[in-house]
Protein backbone atom coordinates (compact mmCIF):
# COMPACT_ATOMS: atom_id res chain seq x y z
CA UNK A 1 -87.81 98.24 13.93
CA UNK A 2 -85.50 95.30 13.90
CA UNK A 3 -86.63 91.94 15.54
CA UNK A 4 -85.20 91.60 18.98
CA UNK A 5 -85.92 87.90 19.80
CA UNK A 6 -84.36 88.16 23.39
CA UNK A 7 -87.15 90.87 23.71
CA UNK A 8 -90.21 89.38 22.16
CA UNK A 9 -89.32 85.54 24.34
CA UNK A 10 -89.37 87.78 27.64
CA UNK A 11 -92.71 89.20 26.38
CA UNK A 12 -94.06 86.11 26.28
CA UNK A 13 -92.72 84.45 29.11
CA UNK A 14 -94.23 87.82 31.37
CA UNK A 15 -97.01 86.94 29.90
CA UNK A 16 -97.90 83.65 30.69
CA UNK A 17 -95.96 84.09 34.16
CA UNK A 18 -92.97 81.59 33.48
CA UNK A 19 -89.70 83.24 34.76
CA UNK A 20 -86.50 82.84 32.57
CA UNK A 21 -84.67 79.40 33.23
CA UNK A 22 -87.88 77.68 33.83
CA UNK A 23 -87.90 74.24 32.67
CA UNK A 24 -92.20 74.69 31.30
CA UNK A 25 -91.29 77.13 28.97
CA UNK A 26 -87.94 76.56 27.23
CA UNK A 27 -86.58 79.70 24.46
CA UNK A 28 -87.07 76.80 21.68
CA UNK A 29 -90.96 76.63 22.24
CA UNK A 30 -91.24 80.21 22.69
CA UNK A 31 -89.84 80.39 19.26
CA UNK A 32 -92.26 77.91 18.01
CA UNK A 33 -95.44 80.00 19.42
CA UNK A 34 -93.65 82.78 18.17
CA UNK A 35 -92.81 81.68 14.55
CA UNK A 36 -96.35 80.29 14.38
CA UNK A 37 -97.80 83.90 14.86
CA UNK A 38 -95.63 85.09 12.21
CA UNK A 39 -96.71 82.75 10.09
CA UNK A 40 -100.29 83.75 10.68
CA UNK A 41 -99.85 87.19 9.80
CA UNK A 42 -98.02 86.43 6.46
CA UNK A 43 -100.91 84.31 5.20
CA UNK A 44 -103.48 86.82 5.83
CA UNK A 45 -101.37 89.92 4.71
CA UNK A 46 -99.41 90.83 1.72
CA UNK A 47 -95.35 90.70 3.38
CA UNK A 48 -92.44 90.57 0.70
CA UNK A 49 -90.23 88.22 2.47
CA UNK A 50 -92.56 85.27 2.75
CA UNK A 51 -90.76 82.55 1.80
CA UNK A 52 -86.66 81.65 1.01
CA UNK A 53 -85.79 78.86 -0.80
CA UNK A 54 -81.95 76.35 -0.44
CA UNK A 55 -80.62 73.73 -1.85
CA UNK A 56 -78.38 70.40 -1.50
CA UNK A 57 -77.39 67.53 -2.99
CA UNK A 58 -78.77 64.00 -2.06
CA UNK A 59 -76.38 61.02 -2.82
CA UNK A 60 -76.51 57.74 -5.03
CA UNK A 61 -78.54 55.29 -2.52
CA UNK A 62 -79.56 57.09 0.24
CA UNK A 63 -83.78 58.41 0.73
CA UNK A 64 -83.05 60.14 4.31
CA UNK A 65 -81.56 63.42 4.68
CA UNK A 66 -81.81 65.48 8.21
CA UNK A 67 -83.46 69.03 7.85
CA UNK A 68 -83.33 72.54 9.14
CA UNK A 69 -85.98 72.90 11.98
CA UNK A 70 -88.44 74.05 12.57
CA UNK A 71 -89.93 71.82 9.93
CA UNK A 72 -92.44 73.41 10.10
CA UNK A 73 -91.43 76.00 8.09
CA UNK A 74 -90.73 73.54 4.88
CA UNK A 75 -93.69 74.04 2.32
CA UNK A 76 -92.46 71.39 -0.12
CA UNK A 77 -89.39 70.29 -2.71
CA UNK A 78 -88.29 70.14 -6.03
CA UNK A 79 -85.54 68.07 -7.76
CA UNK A 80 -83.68 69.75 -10.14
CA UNK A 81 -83.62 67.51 -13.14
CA UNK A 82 -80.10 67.08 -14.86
CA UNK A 83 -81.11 67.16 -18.33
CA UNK A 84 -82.61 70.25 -18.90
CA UNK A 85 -82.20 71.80 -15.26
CA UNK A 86 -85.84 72.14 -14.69
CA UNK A 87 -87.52 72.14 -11.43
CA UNK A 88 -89.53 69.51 -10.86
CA UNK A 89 -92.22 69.98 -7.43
CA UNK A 90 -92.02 66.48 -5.60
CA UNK A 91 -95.86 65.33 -3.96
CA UNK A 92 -95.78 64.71 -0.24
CA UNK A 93 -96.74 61.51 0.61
CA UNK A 94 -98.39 60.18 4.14
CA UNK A 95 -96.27 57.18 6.37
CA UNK A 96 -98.84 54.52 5.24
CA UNK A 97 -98.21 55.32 1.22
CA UNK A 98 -94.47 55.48 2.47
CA UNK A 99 -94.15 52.07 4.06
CA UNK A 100 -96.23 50.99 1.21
CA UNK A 101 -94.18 51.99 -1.65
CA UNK A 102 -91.02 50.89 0.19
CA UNK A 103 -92.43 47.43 0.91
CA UNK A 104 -93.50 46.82 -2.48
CA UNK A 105 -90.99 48.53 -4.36
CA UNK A 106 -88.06 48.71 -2.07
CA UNK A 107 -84.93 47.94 -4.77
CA UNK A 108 -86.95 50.84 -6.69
CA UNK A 109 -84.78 53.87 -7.56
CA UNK A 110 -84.75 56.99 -9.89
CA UNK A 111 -85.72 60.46 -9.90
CA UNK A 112 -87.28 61.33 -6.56
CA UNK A 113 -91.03 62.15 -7.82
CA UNK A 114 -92.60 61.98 -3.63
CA UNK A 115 -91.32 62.94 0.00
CA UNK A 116 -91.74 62.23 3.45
CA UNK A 117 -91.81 64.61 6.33
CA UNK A 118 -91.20 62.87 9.50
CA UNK A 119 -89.53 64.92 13.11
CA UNK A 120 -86.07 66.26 11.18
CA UNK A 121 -86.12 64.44 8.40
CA UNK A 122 -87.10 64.10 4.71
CA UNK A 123 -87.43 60.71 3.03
CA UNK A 124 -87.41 60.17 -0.66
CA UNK A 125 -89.44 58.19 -3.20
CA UNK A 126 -87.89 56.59 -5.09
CA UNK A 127 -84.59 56.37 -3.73
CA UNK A 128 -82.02 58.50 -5.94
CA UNK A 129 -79.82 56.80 -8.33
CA UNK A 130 -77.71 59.69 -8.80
CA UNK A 131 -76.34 62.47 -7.07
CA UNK A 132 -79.60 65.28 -7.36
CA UNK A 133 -79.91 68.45 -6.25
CA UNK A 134 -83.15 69.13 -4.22
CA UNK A 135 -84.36 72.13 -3.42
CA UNK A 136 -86.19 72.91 -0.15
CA UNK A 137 -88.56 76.23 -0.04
CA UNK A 138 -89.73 77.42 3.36
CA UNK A 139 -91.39 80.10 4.88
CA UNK A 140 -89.14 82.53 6.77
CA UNK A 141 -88.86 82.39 10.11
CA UNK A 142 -88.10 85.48 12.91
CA UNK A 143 -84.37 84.77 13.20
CA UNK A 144 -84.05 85.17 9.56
CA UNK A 145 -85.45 88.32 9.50
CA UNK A 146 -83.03 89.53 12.65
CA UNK A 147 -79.92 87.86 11.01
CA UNK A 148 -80.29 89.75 8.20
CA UNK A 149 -81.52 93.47 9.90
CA UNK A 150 -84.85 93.49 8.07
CA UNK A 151 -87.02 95.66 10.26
CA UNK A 152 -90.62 95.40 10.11
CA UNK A 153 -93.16 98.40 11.85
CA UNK A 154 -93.25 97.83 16.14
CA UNK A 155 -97.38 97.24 15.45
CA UNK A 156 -96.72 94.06 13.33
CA UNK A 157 -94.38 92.85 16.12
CA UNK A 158 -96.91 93.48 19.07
CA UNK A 159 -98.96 91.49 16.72
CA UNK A 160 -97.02 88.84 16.50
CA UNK A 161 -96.14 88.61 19.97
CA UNK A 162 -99.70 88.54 21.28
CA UNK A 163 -100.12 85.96 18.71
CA UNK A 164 -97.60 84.02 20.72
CA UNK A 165 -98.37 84.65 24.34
CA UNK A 166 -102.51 83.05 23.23
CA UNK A 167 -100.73 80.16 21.93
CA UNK A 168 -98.56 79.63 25.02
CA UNK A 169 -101.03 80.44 27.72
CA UNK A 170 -103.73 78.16 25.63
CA UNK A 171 -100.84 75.14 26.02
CA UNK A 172 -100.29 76.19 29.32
CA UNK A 173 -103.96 75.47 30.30
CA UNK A 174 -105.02 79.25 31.17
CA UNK A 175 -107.55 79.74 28.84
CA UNK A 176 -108.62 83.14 30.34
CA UNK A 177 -105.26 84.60 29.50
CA UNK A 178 -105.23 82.98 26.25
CA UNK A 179 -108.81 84.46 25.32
CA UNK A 180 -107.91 88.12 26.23
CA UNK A 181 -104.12 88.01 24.01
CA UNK A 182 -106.04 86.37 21.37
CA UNK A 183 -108.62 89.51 21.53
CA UNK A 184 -105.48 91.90 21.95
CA UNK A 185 -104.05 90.41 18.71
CA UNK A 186 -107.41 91.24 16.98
CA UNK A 187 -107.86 94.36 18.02
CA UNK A 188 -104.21 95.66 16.96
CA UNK A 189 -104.78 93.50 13.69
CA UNK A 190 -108.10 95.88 12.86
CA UNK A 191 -106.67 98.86 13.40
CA UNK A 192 -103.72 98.18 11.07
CA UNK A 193 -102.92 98.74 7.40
CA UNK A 194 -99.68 96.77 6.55
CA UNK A 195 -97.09 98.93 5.08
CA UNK A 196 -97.57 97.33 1.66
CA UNK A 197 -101.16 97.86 1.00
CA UNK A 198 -101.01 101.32 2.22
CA UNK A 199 -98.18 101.67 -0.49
CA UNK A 200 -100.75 100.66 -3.00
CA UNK A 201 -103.85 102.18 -1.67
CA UNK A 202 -105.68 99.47 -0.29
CA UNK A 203 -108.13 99.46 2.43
CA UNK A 204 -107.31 96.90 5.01
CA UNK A 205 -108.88 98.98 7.75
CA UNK A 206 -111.22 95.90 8.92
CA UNK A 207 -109.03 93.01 8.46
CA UNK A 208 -109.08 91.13 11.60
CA UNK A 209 -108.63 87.24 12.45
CA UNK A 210 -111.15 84.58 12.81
CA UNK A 211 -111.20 83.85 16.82
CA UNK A 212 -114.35 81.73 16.74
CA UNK A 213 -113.69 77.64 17.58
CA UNK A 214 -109.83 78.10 18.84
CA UNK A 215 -111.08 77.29 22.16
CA UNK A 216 -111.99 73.80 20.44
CA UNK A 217 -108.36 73.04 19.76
CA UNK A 218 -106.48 74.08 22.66
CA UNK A 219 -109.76 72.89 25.57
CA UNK A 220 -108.34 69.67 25.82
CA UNK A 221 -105.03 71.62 27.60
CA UNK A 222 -102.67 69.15 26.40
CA UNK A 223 -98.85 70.96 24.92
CA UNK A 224 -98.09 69.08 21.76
CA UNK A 225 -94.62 68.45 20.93
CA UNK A 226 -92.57 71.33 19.40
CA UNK A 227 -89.24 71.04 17.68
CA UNK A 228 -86.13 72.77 18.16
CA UNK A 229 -85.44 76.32 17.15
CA UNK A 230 -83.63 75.95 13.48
């Protein structure tokens, strides 16, 4: 079945009882909860389409460049080096090694060997002193997958989606609701073999998802921050 965003949004916003237009819940956090799910399920089970990979070019001088959101869908970079086109993975650094480096070394420039994450934007260390080409991997996203007509069995996106509506009730304070879609999203989880292991003849028939401490990180009933929908 192809992903029907429109669809799996409403799902969540009947579930936590938001109605459409509703300035608590806005399409570009349901996306977030939603995305997050998605994620989930790809790191626990064998999907083909995990991750896509781009590219661009940085210029002579400058260390900031704006990124695709959600960021958090970026897993890391690479610089493509010019001599023998080899890709060469770039180390994330934290803001105090950042402001560190900079301060100490700020006329410093070369290949970029570190990067920065920080809201939309990706900082370089050192600063280029030539035109590179970086590459940026991330992990696909929902609206990938319905922009390009890749369907995916309905069971995976229940899954997802009750994956979603625990996230956004947790946020939302209603830890009751969150507690029994987090237990829905187990359940369907156990009772599934993804459509690649059964391919190979793998047993997946009691894979489930650790439930135990999420309580811990949603009790406090605070909603973080969430980027726009890329």
């Amino acid at each position: 079945m192809t992903i029907d965003l429109v669809g799996m949004r409403m799902s969540v916003r009947t579930a936590t009882g938001i109605l459409p237009g509703d300035d608590d819940l806005k399409d570009e956090e349901i996306d977030v909860y939603l995305n997050k799910a998605y994620w989930e399920v790809m790191d626990k089970f064998p999907f083909r389409e995990k991750q896509r990979t781009g590219q661009f070019l940085c210029e002579i001088g400058v260390r900031q460049y704006e990124i695709p959101k959600p960021v958090e869908n970026v897993t890391g970079f690479a610089v493509v080096r010019d001599t023998d086109y080899q890709h060469i993975p770039l180390d994330q650094m934290d803001a105090r090694e950042t402001e560190f480096l900079y301060n100490q070394q700020a006329s410093n420039r070369g290949l970029p060997r570190k990067y920065l994450l920080e809201n939309c934007y990706v900082r370089f260390w050192p600063t280029p002193d030539k035109a590179y080409t970086i590459v940026i991997r991330k992990n696909t996203i929902l609206a990938d997958i319905s922009d390009s007509g890749i369907a995916i069995p309905q069971v995976w996106i229940e899954i997802v989606e009750c994956g979603a509506k625990y996230r956004a009730c947790a946020d939302l304070g209603d830890l009751q609701k969150a507690s029994f879609w987090r237990k829905q999203q187990v359940s369907f989880i156990s009772s599934t073999t993804p459509r690649e292991e059964k391919e190979q003849g793998v047993d997946y028939a009691h894979a489930g998802v650790y439930v135990h401490g999420y309580e811990d990180r949603y009790a406090r009933g605070s909603r973080p921050h969430h980027n726009d929908k890329w």
